[in-house]
Every structure is written in C-alpha cells, then in structure tokens.
N, C-alpha and C. Protein backbone atom coordinates (compact mmCIF):
# COMPACT_ATOMS: atom_id res chain seq x y z
N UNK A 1 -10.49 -11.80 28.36
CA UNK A 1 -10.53 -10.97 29.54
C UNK A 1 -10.05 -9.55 29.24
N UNK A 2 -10.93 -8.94 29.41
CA UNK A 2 -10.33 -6.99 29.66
C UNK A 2 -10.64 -6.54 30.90
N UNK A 3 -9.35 -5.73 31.58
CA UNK A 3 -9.42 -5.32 32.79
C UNK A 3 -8.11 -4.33 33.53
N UNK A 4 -8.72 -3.80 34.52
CA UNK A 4 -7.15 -3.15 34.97
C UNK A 4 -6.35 -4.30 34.95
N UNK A 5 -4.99 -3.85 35.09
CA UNK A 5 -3.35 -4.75 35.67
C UNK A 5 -3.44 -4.40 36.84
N UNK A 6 -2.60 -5.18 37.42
CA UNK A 6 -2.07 -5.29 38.89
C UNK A 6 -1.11 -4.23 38.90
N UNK A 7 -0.57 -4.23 37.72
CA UNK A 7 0.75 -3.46 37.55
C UNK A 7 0.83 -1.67 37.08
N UNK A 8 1.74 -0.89 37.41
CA UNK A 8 1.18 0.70 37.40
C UNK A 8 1.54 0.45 35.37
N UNK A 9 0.60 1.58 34.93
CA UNK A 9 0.42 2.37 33.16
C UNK A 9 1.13 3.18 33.10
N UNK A 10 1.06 3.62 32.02
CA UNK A 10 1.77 4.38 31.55
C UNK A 10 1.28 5.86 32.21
N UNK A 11 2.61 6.79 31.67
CA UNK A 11 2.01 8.15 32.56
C UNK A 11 1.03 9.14 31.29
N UNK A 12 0.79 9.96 31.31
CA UNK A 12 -0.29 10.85 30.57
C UNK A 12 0.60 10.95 29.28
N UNK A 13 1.87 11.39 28.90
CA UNK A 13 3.29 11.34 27.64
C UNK A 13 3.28 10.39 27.11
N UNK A 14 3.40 9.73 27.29
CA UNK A 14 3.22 8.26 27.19
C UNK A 14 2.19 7.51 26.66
N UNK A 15 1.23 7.90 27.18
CA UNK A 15 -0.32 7.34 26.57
C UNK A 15 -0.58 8.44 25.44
N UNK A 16 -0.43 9.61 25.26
CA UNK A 16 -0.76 10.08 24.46
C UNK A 16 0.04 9.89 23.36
N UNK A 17 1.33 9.53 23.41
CA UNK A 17 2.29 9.13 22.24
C UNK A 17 1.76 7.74 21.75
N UNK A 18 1.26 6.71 22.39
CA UNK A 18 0.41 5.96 21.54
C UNK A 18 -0.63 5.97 20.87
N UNK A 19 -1.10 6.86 21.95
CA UNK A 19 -2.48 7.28 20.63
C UNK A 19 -2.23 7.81 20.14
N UNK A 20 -1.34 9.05 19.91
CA UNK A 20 -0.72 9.93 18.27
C UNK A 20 -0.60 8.76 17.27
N UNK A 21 0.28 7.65 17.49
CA UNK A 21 0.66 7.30 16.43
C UNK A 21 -0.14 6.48 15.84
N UNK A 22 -1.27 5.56 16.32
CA UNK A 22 -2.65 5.23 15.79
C UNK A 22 -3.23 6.17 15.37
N UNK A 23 -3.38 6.65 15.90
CA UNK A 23 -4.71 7.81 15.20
C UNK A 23 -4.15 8.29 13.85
N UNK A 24 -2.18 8.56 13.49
CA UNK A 24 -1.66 9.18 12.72
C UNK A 24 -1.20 7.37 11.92
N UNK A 25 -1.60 6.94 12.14
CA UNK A 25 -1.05 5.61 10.71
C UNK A 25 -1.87 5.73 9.60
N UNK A 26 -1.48 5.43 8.67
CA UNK A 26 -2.08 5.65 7.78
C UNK A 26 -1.54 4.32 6.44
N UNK A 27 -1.87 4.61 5.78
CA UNK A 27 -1.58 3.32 4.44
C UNK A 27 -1.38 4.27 3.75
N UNK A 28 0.29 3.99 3.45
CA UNK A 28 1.08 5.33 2.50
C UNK A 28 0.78 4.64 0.67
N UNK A 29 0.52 5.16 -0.08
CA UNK A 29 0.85 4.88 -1.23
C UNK A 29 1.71 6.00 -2.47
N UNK A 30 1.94 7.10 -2.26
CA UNK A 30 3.30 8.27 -2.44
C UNK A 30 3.70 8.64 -1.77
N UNK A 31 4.89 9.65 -2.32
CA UNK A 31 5.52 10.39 -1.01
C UNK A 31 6.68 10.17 -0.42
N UNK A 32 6.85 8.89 -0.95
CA UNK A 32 8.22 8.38 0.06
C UNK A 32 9.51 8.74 -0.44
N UNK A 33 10.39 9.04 0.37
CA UNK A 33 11.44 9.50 -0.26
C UNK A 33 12.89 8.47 -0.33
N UNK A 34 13.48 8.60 -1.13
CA UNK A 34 14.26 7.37 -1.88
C UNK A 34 15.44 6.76 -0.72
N UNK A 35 15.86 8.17 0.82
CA UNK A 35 16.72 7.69 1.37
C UNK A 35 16.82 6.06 1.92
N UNK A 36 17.71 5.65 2.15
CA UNK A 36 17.93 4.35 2.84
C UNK A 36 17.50 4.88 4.23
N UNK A 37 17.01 3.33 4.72
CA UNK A 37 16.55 3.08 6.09
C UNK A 37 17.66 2.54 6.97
N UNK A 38 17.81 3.72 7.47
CA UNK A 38 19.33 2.72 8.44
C UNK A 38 19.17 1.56 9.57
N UNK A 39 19.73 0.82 9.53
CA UNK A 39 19.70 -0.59 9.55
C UNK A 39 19.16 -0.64 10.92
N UNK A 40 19.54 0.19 12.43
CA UNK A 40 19.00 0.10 13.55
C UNK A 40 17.66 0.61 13.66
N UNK A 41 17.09 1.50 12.70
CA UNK A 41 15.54 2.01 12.58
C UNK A 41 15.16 0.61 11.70
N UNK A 42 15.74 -0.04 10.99
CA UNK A 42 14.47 -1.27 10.11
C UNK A 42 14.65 -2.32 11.40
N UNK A 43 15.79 -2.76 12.44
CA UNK A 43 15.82 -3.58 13.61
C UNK A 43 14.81 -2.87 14.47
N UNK A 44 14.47 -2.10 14.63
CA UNK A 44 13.49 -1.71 15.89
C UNK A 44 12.05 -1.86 15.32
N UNK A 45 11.86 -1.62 14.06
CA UNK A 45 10.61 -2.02 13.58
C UNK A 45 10.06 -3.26 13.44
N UNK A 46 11.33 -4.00 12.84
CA UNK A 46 11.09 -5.83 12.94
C UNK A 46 11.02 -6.11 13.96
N UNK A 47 11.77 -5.46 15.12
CA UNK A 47 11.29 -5.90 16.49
C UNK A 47 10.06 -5.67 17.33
N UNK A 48 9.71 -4.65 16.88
CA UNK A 48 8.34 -4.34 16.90
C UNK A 48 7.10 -5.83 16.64
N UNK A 49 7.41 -5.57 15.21
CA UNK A 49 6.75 -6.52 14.34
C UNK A 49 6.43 -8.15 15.56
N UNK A 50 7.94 -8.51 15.69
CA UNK A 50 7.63 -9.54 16.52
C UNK A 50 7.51 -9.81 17.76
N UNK A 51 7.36 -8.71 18.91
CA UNK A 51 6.42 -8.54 19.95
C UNK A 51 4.81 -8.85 19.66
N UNK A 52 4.30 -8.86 18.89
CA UNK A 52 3.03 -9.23 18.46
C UNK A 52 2.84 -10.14 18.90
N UNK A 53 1.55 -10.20 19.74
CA UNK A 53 0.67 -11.49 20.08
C UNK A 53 0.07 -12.50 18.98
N UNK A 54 0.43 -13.66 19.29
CA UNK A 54 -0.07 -15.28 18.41
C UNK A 54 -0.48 -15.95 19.32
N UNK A 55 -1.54 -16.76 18.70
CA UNK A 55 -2.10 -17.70 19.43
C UNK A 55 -1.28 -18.73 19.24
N UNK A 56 -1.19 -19.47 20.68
CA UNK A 56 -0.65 -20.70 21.03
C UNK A 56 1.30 -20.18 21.64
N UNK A 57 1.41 -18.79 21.20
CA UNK A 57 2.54 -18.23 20.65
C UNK A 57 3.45 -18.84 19.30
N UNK A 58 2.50 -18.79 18.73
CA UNK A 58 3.07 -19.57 17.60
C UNK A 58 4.09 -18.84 16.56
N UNK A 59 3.63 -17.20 16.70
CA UNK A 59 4.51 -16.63 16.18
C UNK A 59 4.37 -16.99 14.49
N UNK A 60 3.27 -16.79 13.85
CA UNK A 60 3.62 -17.89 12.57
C UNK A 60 4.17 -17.21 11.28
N UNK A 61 4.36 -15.73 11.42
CA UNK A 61 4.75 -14.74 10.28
C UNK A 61 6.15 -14.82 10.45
N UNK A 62 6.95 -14.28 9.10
CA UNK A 62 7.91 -14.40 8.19
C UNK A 62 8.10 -13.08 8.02
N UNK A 63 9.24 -12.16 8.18
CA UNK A 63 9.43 -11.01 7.56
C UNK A 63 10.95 -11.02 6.62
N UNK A 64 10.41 -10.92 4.98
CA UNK A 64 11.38 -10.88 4.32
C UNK A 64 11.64 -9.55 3.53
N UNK A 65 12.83 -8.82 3.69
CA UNK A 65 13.10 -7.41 3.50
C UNK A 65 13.96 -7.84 2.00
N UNK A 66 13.13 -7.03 1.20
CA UNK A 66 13.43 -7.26 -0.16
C UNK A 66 14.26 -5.61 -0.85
N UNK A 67 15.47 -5.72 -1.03
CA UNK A 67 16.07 -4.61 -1.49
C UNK A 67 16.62 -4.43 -2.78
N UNK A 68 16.48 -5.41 -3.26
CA UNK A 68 17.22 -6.16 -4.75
C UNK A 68 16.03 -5.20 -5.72
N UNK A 69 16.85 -4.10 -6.45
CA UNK A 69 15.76 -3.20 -7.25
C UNK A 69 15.18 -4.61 -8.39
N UNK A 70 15.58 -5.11 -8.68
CA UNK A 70 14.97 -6.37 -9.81
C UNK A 70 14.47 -6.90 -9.17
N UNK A 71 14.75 -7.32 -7.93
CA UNK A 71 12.97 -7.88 -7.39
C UNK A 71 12.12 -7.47 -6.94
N UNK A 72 12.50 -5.77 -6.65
CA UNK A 72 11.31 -5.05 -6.59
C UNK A 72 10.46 -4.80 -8.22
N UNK A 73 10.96 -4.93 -9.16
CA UNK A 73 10.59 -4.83 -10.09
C UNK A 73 9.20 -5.87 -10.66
N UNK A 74 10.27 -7.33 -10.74
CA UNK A 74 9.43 -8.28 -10.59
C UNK A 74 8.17 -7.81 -9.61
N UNK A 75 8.34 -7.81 -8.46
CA UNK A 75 7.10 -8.05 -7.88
C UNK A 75 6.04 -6.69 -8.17
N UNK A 76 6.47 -5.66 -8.58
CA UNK A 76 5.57 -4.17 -9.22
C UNK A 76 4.98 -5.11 -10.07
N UNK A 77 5.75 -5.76 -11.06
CA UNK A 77 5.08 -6.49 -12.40
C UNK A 77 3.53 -7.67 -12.13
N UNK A 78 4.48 -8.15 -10.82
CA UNK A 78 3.57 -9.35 -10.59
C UNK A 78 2.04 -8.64 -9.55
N UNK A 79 2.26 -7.36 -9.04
CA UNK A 79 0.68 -6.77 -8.30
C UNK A 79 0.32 -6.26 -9.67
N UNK A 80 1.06 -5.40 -10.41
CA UNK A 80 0.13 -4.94 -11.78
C UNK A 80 -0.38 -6.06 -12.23
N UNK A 81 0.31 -6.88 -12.58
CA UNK A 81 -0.72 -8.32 -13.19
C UNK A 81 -2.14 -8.75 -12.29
N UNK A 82 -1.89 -8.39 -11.24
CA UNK A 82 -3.01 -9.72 -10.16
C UNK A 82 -3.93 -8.34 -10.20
N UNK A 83 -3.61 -6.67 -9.77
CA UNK A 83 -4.60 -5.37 -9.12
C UNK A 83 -5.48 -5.51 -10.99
N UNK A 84 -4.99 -5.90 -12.02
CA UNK A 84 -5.90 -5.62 -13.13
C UNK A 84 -6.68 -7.50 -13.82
N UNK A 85 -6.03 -8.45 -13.00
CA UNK A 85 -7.00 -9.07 -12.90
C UNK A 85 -8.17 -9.21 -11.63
N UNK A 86 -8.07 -9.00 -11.30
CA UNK A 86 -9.26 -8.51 -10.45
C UNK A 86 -10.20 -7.83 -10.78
N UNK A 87 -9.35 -6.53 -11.36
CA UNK A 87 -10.21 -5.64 -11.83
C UNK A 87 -11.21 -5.77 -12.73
N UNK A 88 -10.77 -7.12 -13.41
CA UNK A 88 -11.76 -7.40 -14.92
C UNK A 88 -13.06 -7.99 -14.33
N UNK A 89 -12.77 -8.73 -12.73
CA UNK A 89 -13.88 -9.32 -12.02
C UNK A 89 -15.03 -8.52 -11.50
N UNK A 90 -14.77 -6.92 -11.26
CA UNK A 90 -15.79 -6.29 -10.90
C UNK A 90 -16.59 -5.21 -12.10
N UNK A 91 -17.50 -4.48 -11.14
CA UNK A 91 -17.98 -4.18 -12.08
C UNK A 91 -17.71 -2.61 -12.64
N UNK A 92 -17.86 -2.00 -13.97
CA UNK A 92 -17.43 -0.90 -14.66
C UNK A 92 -16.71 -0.11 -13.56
N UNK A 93 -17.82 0.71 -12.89
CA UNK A 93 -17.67 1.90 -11.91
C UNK A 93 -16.30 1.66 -10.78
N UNK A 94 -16.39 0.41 -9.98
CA UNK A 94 -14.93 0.03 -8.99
C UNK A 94 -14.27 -0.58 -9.70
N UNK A 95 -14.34 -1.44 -11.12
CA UNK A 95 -12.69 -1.23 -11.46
C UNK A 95 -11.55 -0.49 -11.94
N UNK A 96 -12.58 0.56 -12.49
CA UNK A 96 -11.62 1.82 -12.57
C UNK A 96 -11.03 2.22 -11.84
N UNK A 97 -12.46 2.62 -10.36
CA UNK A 97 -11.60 2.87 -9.36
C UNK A 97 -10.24 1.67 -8.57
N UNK A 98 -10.73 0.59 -8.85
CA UNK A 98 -9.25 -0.44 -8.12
C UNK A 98 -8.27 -0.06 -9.24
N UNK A 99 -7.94 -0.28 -10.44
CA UNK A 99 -6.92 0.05 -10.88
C UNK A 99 -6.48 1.03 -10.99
N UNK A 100 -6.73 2.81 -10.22
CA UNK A 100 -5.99 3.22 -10.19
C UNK A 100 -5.39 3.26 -8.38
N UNK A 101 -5.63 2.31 -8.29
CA UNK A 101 -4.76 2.13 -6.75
C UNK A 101 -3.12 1.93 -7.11
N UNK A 102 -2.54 2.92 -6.37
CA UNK A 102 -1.26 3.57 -6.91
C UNK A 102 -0.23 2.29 -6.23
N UNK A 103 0.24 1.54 -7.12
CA UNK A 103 1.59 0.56 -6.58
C UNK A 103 3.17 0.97 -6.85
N UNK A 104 3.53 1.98 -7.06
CA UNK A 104 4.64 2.75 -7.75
C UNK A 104 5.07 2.72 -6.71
N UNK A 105 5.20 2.91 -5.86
CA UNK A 105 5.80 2.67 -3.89
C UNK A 105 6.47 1.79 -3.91
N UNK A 106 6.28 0.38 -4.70
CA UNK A 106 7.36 -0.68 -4.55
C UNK A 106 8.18 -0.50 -4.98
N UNK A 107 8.48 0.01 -6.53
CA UNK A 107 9.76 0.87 -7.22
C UNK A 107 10.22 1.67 -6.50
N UNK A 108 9.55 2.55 -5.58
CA UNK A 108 9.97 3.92 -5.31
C UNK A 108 10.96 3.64 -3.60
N UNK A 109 10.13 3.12 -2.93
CA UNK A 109 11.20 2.63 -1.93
C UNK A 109 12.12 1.93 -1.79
N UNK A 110 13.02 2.29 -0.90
CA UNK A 110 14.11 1.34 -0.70
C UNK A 110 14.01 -0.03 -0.23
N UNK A 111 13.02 -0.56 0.46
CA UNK A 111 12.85 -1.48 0.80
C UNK A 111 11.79 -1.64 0.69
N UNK A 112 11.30 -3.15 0.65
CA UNK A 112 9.81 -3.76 0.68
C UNK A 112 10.34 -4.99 1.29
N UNK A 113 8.73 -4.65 2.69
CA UNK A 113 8.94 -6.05 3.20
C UNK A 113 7.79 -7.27 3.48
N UNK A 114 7.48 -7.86 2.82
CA UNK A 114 7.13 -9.50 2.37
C UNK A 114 6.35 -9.98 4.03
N UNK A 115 5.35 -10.33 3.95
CA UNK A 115 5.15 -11.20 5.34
C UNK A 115 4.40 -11.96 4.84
N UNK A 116 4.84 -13.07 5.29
CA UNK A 116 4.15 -14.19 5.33
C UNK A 116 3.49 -14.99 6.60
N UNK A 117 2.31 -15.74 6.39
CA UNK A 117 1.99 -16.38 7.54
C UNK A 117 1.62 -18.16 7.60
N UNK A 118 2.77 -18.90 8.10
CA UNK A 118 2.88 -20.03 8.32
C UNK A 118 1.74 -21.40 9.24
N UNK A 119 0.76 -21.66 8.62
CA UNK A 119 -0.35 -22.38 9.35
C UNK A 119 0.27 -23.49 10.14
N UNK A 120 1.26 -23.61 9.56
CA UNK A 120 1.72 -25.00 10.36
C UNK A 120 2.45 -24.81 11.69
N UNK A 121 3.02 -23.34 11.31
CA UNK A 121 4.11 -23.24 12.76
C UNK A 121 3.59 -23.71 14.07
N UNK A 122 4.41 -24.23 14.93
CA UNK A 122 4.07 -24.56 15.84
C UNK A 122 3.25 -25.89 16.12
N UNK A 123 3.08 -26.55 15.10
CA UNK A 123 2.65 -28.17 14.87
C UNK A 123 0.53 -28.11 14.76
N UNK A 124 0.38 -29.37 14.96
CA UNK A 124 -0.55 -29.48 14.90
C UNK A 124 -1.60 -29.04 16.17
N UNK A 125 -1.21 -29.20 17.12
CA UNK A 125 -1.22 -28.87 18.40
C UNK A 125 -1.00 -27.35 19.15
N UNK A 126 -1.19 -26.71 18.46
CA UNK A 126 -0.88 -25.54 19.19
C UNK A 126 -2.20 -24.94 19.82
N UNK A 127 -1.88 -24.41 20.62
CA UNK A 127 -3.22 -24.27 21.91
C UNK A 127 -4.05 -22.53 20.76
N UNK A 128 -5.22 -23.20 20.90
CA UNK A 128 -6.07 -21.96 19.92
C UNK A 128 -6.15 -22.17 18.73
N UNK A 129 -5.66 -22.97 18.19
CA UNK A 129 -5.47 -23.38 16.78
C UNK A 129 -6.51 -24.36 16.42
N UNK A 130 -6.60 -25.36 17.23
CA UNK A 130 -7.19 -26.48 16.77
C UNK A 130 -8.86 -26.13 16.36
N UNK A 131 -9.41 -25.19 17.53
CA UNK A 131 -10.59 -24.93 16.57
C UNK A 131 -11.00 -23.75 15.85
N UNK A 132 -9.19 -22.88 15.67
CA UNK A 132 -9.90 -21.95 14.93
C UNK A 132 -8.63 -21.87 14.27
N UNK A 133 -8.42 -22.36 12.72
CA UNK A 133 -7.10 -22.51 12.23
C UNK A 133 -6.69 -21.26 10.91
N UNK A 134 -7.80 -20.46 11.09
CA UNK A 134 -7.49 -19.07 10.77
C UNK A 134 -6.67 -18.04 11.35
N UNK A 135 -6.18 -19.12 12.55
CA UNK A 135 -5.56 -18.15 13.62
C UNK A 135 -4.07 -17.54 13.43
N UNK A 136 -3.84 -18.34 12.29
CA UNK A 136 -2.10 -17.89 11.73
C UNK A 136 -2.36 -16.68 11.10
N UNK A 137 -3.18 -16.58 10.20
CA UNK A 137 -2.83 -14.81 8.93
C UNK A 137 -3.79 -14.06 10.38
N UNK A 138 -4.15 -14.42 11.17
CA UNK A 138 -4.71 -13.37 12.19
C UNK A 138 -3.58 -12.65 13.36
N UNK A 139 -3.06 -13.74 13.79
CA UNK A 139 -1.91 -13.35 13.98
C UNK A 139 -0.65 -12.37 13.40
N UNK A 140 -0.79 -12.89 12.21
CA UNK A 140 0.16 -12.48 11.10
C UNK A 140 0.07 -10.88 11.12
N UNK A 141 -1.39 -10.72 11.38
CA UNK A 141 -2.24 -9.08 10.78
C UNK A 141 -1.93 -8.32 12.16
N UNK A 142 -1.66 -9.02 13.00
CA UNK A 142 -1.37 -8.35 14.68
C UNK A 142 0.02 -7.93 14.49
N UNK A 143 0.89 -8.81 13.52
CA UNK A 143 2.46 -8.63 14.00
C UNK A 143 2.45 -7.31 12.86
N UNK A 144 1.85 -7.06 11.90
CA UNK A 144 1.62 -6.05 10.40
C UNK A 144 1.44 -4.91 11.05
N UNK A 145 0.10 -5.50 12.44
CA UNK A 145 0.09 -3.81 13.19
C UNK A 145 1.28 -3.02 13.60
N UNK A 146 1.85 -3.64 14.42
CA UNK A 146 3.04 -3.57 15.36
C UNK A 146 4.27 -3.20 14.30
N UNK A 147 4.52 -3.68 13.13
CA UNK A 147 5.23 -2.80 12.54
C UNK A 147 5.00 -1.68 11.85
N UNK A 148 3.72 -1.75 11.59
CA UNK A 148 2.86 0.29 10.89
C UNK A 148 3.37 0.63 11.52
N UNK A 149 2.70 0.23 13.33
CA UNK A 149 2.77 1.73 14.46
C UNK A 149 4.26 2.09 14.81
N UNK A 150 5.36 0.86 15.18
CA UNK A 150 6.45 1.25 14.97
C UNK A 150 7.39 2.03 13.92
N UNK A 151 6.62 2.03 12.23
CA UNK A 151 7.03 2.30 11.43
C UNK A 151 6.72 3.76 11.35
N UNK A 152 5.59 4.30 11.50
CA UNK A 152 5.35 5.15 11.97
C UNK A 152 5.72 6.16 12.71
N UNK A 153 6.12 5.79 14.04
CA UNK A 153 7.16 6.13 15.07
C UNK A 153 8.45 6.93 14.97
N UNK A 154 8.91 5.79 14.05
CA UNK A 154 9.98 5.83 13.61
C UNK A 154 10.42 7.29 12.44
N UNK A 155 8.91 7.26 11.60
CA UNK A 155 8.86 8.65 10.55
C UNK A 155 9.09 7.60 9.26
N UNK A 156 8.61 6.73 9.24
CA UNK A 156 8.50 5.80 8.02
C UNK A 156 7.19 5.62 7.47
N UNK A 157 6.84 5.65 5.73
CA UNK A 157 5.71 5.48 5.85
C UNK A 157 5.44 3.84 5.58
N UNK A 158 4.60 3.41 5.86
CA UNK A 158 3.82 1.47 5.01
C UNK A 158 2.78 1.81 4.21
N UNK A 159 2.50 1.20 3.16
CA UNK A 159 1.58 0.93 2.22
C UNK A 159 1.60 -0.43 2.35
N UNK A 160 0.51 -1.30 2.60
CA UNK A 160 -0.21 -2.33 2.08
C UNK A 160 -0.35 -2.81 0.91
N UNK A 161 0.32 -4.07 0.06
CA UNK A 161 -0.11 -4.05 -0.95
C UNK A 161 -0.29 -5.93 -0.92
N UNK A 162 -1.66 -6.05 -1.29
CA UNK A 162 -1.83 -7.53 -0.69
C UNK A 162 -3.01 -7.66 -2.37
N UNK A 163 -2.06 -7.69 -3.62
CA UNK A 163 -2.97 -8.09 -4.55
C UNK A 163 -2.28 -9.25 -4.98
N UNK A 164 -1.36 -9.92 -4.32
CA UNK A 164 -0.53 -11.42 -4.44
C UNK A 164 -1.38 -12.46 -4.21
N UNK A 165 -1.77 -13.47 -4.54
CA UNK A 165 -2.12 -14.93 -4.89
C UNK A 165 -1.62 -15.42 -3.36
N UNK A 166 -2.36 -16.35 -2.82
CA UNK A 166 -1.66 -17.00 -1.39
C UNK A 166 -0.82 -17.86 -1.80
C-alpha cells in the first residue's frame, strides 16, 4: 500500500533535509579522516540502523563495530584476497578495473562495522518469510540504508565493502 497518512508530514525543513541527505550519500572509499567517532554519534547511527523495517519484524541483522587495528587488518587482508579472486573470474578489461577498487578505508578508519543477516531470526514462522526467504539480507539492506543516511547526517562517511564469502 502507498498513500497519504491520516497523520500531519513533515514541514518544507524538514523534507528537504531528507532529501539532502539521499541525494548527498554516497559510497565513500578515501578521505576519511583518522578522528574517533564519539560514542553518542556511533549510538544514533546504530539506532538509526535499527529503526529499519523487516519483514515479519524480524529484525534479522547484526551490527558488529570492529575497532581492534589487527582486525581491521586481518579483514583488509581477507577483501584483498576475495576483490582479486574474483578478479581472476572476469574478463581482462573489468578486472583491472575491480581490482583497483580502493579498500584502504578499512585500515584508514577508526571503525568498521560488520552486518550481518540472520535467516533464522525469528523462527520458522515469521509472517513474510515463508514464501519469500530472501527476506532476511533484504531486510538487512533496509537497516544498511538507515545507517548511510544517518551516517551521513551525522558528517560520517560509509563505504561498502561486501567482497566477503557468506
């Protein structure tokens, strides 16, 4: 269903501050600068994150904030491994271009944060699920929005980096 609410919108400030910050998201891959994220700006973003609509409300994503420079390391190691096997899968002209897709952002920021999306949450039974059980990483990709645009907001940038193995 799409339609008016019963209920009064937002005023003209308001609507236009949401559309600034869509229109202005972007998928950062430099640029970022090394300060720490203070702890009530990364809470308003995760909270963000989980206002996101799920089917069944299942809620099925995981947000794990990784700050440990050695496991940011590890995991730089482990997308360089997976962004240049891939790369061997296509052909001359785009794997050049995929491998130089810039992952130095995981070193470079202070934080990296991990989402995962749980098929099972919410049992077998969860209303929307049963005939469409893609509905968890879809979900998952709704709650991903909601923290860009908050991240965003906020004056933070996100980069995407999804060359990990499920």
């Amino acid at each position: 269903p799409f339609g008016p609410r019963a209920d009064a919108g937002y005023d003209d400030a308001e609507r236009a501050a949401v559309h600034r910050v869509m229109r202005e998201r972007r998928d950062i891959r430099n640029g970022f600068r090394p300060d720490p994220i203070p702890h009530e700006v990364l809470l308003r973003v995760l909270e963000a994150a989980h206002t996101a609509p799920s089917v069944g409300q299942s809620q099925p994503w995981d947000f794990v904030v990784i700050r440990s420079e050695e496991t940011r390391r590890t995991m730089h190691e482990l997308a360089a491994r997976q962004r240049d096997a891939y790369a061997k899968s296509l052909p001359k002209a785009r794997a050049k271009q995929f491998k130089e897709l810039k992952i130095e952002a995981i070193l470079e920021t202070p934080i990296n944060i991990v989402v995962t999306a749980d098929p099972t949450r919410g049992g077998r039974h969860t209303l929307g699920r049963h005939t469409q059980p893609q509905m968890a990483p879809y979900s998952s990709a709704l709650a991903v929005e909601n923290l860009w645009l908050a991240a965003r907001a906020e004056g933070l940038g996100v980069g995407w980096v999804s060359f990990f193995d499920e």
